[in-house]
Protein backbone atom coordinates (compact mmCIF):
# COMPACT_ATOMS: atom_id res chain seq x y z
CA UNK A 1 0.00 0.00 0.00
CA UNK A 2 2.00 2.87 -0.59
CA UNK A 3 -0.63 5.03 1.00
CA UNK A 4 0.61 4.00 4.24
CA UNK A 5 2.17 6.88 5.49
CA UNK A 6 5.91 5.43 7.96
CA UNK A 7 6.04 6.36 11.83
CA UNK A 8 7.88 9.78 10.90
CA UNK A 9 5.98 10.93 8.59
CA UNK A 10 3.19 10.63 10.59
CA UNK A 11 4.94 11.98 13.56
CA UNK A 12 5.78 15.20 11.30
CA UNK A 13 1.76 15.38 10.39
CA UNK A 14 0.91 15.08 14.21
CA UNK A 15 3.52 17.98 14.64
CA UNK A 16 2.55 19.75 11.80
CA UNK A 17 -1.31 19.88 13.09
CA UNK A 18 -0.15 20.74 16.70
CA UNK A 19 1.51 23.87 15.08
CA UNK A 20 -1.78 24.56 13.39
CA UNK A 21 -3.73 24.19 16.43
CA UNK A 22 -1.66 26.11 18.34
CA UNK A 23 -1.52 28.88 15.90
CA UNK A 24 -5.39 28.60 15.84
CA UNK A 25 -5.75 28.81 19.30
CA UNK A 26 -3.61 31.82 19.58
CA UNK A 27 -5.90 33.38 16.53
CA UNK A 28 -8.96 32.53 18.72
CA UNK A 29 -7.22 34.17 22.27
CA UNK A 30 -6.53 37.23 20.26
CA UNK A 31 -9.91 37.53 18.59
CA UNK A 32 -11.61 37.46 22.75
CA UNK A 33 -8.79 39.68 23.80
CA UNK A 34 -10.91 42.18 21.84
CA UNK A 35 -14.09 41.34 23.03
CA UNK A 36 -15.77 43.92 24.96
CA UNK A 37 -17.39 42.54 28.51
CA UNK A 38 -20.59 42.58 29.76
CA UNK A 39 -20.23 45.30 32.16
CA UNK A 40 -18.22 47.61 29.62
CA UNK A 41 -21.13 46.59 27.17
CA UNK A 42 -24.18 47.77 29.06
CA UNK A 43 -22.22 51.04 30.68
CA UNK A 44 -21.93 51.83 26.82
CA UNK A 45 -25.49 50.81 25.89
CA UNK A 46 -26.67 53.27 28.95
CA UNK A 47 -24.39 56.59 28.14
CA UNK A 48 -25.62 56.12 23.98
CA UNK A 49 -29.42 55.71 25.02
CA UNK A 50 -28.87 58.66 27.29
CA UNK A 51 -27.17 60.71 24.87
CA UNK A 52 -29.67 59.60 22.02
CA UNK A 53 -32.03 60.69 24.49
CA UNK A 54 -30.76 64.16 24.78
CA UNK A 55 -30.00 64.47 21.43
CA UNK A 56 -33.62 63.78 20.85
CA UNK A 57 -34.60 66.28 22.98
CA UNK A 58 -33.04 68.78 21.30
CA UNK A 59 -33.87 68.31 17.98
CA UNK A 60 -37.43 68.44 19.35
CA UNK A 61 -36.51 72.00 20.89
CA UNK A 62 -34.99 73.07 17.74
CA UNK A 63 -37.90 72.03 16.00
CA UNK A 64 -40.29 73.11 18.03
CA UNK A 65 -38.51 76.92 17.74
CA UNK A 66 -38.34 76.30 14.19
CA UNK A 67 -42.49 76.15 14.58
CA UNK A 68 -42.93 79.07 16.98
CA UNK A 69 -40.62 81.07 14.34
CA UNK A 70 -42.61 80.26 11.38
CA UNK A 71 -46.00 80.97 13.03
CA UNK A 72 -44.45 84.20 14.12
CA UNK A 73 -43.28 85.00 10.52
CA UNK A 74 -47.13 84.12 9.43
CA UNK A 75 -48.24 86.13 11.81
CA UNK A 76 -46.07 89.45 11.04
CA UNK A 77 -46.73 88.47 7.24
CA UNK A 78 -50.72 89.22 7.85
CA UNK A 79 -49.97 92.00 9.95
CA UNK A 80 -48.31 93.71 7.30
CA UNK A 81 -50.70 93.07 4.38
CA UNK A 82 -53.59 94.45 6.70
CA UNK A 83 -51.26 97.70 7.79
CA UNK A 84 -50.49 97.87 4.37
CA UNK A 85 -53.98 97.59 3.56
CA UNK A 86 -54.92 100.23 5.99
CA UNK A 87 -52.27 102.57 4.73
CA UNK A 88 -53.60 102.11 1.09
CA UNK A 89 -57.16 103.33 2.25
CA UNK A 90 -56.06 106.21 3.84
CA UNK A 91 -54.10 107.42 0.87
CA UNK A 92 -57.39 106.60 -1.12
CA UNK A 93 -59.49 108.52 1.31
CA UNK A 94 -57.01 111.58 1.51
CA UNK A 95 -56.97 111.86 -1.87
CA UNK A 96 -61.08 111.56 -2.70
CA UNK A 97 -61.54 114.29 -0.02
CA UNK A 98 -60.10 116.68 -0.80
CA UNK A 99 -61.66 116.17 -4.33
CA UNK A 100 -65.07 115.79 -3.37
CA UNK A 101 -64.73 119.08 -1.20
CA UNK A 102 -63.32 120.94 -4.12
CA UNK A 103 -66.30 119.65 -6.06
CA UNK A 104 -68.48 120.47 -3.62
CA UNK A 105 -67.28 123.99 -3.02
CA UNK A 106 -67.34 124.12 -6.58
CA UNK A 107 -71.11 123.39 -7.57
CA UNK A 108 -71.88 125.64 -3.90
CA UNK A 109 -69.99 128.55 -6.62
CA UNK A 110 -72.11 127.46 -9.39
CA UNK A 111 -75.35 127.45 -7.38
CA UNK A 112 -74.76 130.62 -5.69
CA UNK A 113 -74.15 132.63 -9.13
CA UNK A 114 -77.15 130.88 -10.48
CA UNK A 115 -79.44 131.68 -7.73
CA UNK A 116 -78.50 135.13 -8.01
């Protein structure tokens, strides 16, 4: 059978996987040197809920400025389309006024020569 592998040769395979093993094993003690623990874990979990929580928070209090802002802005929009409004008006009226009393002082002229 020449398959069969002699005493040495298979001593050099059982040597050969030791090696591997060993080199495994130290692959494995590295990777769970970098493993985080339990306690480190949850003290983690607790201060990034908290600050998620805060951070929340203040989006929610920039937002809700951002809100108060633009309902302010509305509001000082209408206020200046009625002042505006009101302004226009009294221009309107000061001018027709003074018209109609011209016109009226006017046909008053007329009427008094013609009564005459």
């Amino acid at each position: 059978m020449p398959e069969d592998l002699s005493v040495g040769e298979l001593g050099r395979q059982v040597g050969a996987l030791r090696q591997e093993i060993h080199v495994l094993g130290q692959g494995i003690n590295s990777r769970l040197d970098k493993v985080v623990s339990t306690e480190v874990y949850s003290l983690q979990s607790a201060y990034t809920d908290q600050r998620m929580t805060a951070l929340s928070q203040d989006v929610q209090k920039i937002a809700d400025a951002r809100d108060a802002l633009e309902t302010a802005f509305e509001q000082y929009q209408l206020s200046e389309r009625d002042r505006r409004e009101r302004e226009r008006q009294a221009r309107l009226y000061q001018m027709i006024v003074p018209v109609l009393m011209g016109l009226l002082s006017a046909a008053i002229a007329v009427w008094a020569v013609v009564a005459k």
